[in-house]
Protein backbone atom coordinates (compact mmCIF):
# COMPACT_ATOMS: atom_id res chain seq x y z
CA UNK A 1 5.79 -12.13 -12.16
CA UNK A 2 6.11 -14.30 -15.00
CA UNK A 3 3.39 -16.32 -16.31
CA UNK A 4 4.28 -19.63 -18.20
CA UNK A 5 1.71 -20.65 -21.54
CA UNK A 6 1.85 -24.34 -22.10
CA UNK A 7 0.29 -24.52 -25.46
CA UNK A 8 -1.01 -27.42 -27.70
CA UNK A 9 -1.62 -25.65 -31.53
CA UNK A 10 -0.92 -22.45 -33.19
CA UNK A 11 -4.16 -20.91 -32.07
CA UNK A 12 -4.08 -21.71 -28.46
CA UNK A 13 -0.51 -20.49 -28.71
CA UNK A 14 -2.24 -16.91 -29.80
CA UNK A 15 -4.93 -17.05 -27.25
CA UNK A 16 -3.23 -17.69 -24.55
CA UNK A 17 -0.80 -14.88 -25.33
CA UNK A 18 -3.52 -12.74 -26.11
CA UNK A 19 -5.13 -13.64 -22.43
CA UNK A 20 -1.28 -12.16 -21.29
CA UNK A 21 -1.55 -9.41 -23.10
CA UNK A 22 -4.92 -8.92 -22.26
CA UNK A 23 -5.75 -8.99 -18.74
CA UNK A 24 -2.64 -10.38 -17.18
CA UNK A 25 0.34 -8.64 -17.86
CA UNK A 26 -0.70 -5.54 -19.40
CA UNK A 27 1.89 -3.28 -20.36
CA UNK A 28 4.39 -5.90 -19.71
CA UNK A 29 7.30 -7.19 -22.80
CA UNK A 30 6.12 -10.66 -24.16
CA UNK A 31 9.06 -12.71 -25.08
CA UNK A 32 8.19 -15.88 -27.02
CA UNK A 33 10.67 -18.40 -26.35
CA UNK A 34 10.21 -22.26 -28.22
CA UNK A 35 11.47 -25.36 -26.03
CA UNK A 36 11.13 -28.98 -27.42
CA UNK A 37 7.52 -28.13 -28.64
CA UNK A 38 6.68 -26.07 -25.52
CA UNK A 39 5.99 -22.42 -25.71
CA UNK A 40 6.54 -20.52 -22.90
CA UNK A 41 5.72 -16.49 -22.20
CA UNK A 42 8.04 -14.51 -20.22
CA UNK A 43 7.51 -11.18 -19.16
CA UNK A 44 10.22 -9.05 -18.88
CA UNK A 45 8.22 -6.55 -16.60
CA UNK A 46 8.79 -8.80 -13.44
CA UNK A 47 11.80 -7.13 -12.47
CA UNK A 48 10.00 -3.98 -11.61
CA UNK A 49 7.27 -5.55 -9.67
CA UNK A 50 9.92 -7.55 -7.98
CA UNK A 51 11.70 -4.18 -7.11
CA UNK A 52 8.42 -2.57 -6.22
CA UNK A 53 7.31 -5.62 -3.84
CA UNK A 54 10.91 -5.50 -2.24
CA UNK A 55 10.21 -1.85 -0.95
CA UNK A 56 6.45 -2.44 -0.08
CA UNK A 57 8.10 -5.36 2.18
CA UNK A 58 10.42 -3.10 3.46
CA UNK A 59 8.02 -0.05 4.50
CA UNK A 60 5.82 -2.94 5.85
CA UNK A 61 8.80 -3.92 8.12
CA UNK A 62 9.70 -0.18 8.96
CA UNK A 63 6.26 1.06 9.87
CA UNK A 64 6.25 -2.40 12.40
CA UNK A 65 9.12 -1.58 14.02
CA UNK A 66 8.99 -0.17 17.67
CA UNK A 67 11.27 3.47 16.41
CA UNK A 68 8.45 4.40 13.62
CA UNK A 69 5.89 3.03 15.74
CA UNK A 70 7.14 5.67 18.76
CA UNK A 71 7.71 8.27 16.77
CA UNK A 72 4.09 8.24 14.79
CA UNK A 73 2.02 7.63 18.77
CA UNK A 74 4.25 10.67 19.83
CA UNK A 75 3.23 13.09 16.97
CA UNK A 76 -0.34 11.85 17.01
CA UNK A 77 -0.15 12.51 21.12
CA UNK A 78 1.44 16.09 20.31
CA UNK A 79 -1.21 17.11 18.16
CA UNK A 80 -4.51 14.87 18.02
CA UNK A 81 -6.13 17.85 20.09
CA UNK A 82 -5.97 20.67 17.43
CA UNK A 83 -7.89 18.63 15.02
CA UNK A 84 -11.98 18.34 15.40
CA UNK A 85 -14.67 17.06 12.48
CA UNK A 86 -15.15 20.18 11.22
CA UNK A 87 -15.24 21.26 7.04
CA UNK A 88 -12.97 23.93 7.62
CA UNK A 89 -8.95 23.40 7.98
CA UNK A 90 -7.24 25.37 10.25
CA UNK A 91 -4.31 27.65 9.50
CA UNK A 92 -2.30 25.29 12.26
CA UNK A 93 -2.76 22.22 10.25
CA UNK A 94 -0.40 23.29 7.64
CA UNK A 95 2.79 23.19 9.66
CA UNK A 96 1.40 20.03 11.75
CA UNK A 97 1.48 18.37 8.38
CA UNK A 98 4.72 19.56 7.04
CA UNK A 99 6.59 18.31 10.72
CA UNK A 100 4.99 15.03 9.98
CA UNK A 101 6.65 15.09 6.82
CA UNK A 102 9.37 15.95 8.06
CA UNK A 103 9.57 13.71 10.65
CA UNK A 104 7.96 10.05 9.60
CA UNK A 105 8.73 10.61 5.66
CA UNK A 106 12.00 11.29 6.04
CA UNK A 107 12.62 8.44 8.66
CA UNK A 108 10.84 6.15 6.55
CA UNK A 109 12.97 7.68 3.31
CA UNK A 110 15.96 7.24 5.19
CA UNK A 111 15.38 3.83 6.62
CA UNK A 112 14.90 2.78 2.67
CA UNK A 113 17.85 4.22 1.48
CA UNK A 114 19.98 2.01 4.29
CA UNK A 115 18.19 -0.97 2.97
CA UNK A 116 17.83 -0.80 -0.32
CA UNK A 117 20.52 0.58 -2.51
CA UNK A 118 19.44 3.26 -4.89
CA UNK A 119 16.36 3.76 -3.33
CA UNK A 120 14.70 6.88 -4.78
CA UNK A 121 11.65 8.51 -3.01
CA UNK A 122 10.35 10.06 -6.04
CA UNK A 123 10.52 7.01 -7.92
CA UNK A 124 8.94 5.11 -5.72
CA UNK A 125 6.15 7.28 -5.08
CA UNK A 126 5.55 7.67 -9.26
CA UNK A 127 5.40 3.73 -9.43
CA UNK A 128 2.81 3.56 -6.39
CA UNK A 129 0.32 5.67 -8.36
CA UNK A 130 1.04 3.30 -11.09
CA UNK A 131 0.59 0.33 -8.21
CA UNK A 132 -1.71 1.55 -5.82
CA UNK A 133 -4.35 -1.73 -6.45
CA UNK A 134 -1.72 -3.86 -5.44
CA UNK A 135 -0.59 -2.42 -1.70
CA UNK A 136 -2.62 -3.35 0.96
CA UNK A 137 -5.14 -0.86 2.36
CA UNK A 138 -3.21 -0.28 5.59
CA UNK A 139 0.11 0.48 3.96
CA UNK A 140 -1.69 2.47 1.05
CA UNK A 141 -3.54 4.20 3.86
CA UNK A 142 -0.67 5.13 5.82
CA UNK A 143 1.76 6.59 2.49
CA UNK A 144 -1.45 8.73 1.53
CA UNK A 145 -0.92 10.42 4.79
CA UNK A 146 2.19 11.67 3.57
CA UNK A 147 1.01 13.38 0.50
CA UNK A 148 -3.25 13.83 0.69
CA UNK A 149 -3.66 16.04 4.10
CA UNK A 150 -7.40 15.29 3.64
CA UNK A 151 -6.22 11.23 5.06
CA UNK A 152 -3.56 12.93 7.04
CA UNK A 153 -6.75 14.81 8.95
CA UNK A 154 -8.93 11.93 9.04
CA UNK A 155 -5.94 10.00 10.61
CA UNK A 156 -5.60 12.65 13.46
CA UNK A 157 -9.75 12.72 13.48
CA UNK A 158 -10.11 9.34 13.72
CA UNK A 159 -7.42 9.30 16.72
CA UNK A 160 -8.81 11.80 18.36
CA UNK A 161 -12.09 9.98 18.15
CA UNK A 162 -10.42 6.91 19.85
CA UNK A 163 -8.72 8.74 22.82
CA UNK A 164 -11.86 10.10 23.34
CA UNK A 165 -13.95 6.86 23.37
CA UNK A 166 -15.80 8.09 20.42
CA UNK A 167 -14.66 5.08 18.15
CA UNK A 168 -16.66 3.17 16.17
CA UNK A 169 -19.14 0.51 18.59
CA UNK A 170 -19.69 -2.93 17.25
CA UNK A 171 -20.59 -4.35 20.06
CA UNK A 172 -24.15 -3.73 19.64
CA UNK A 173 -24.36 -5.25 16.45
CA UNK A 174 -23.48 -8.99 17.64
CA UNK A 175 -25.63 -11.21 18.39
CA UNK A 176 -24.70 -14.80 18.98
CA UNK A 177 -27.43 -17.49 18.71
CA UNK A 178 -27.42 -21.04 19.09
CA UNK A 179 -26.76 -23.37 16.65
CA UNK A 180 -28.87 -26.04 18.66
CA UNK A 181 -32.38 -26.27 17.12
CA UNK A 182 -33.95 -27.29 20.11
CA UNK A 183 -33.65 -24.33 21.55
């Protein structure tokens, strides 16, 4: 991302980078560049949000897709029945959770590496922690599966729930009323 100052006067020029620096591009390299009374701010830290978009772009593509898609319904169908609401965790849930890992991380790792040169798992993974406000809920939802078993249980809970016709009911809650005063 860069963001571009137009500044009029040596102490806009300083508040404006200090609004950068401040709440905009924190942690980010300020370059200060001077054109024909214009100053502009750069940031130098776009190229690693651009890289980290890319990916999130990527695993948003990936997790669309009709293979990962297939593959995550059959695991959930496999297992959804082991899992129930209660505190405790079963001895069984620890090798459910490492096949899923096995299975959808590693398709999802290897579907990266094909389309993005480079691509590093652990890397990726250290600058989501650093990112995590910036992924949608969904996506962010779906990674923590892979490495918090407490959201990979509450995803196979909250299937289970659905299959079941346990879901959550809105349809009580609406209640649709005329706009016509009359009435």
């Amino acid at each position: 991302r860069y963001a571009f100052s137009r500044c009029r006067g040596s102490s806009d020029f300083r508040r404006n980078v200090r609004a950068i620096n401040d709440g905009y591009l924190l942690g980010g390299i300020v370059e200060m560049q001077n054109l024909e009374e214009e100053d502009f701010a750069v940031s130098k830290s776009s190229d690693a949000h651009a890289e980290f978009d890319m990916v999130i772009g990527n695993i948003e593509d990936i997790i669309m897709e009709e293979e990962f898609q297939h593959l995550q319904q059959c695991f959930m169908e496999k297992y959804y029945l082991e899992f129930d609401e209660s505190e405790e965790n079963k001895l069984s849930y620890t090798p459910i959770f490492n096949e899923y890992i096995e299975v959808l991380e590693k398709h999802l790792e290897r579907q990266l590496v094909e389309r993005i040169p480079g691509f590093n798992m652990d890397a990726f993974t250290h600058s989501l922690k650093q990112h995590k406000d910036e992924v949608s809920g969904d996506i962010l939802d779906m990674l923590l599966t892979f490495t918090d078993f407490m959201a990979f249980k509450e995803m196979f809970i909250d299937y289970r729930a659905e299959k079941e016709g346990r879901g959550l009911d809105l349809s009580t809650g609406l209640v649709v009323k005329s706009l016509n005063s009359d009435l």
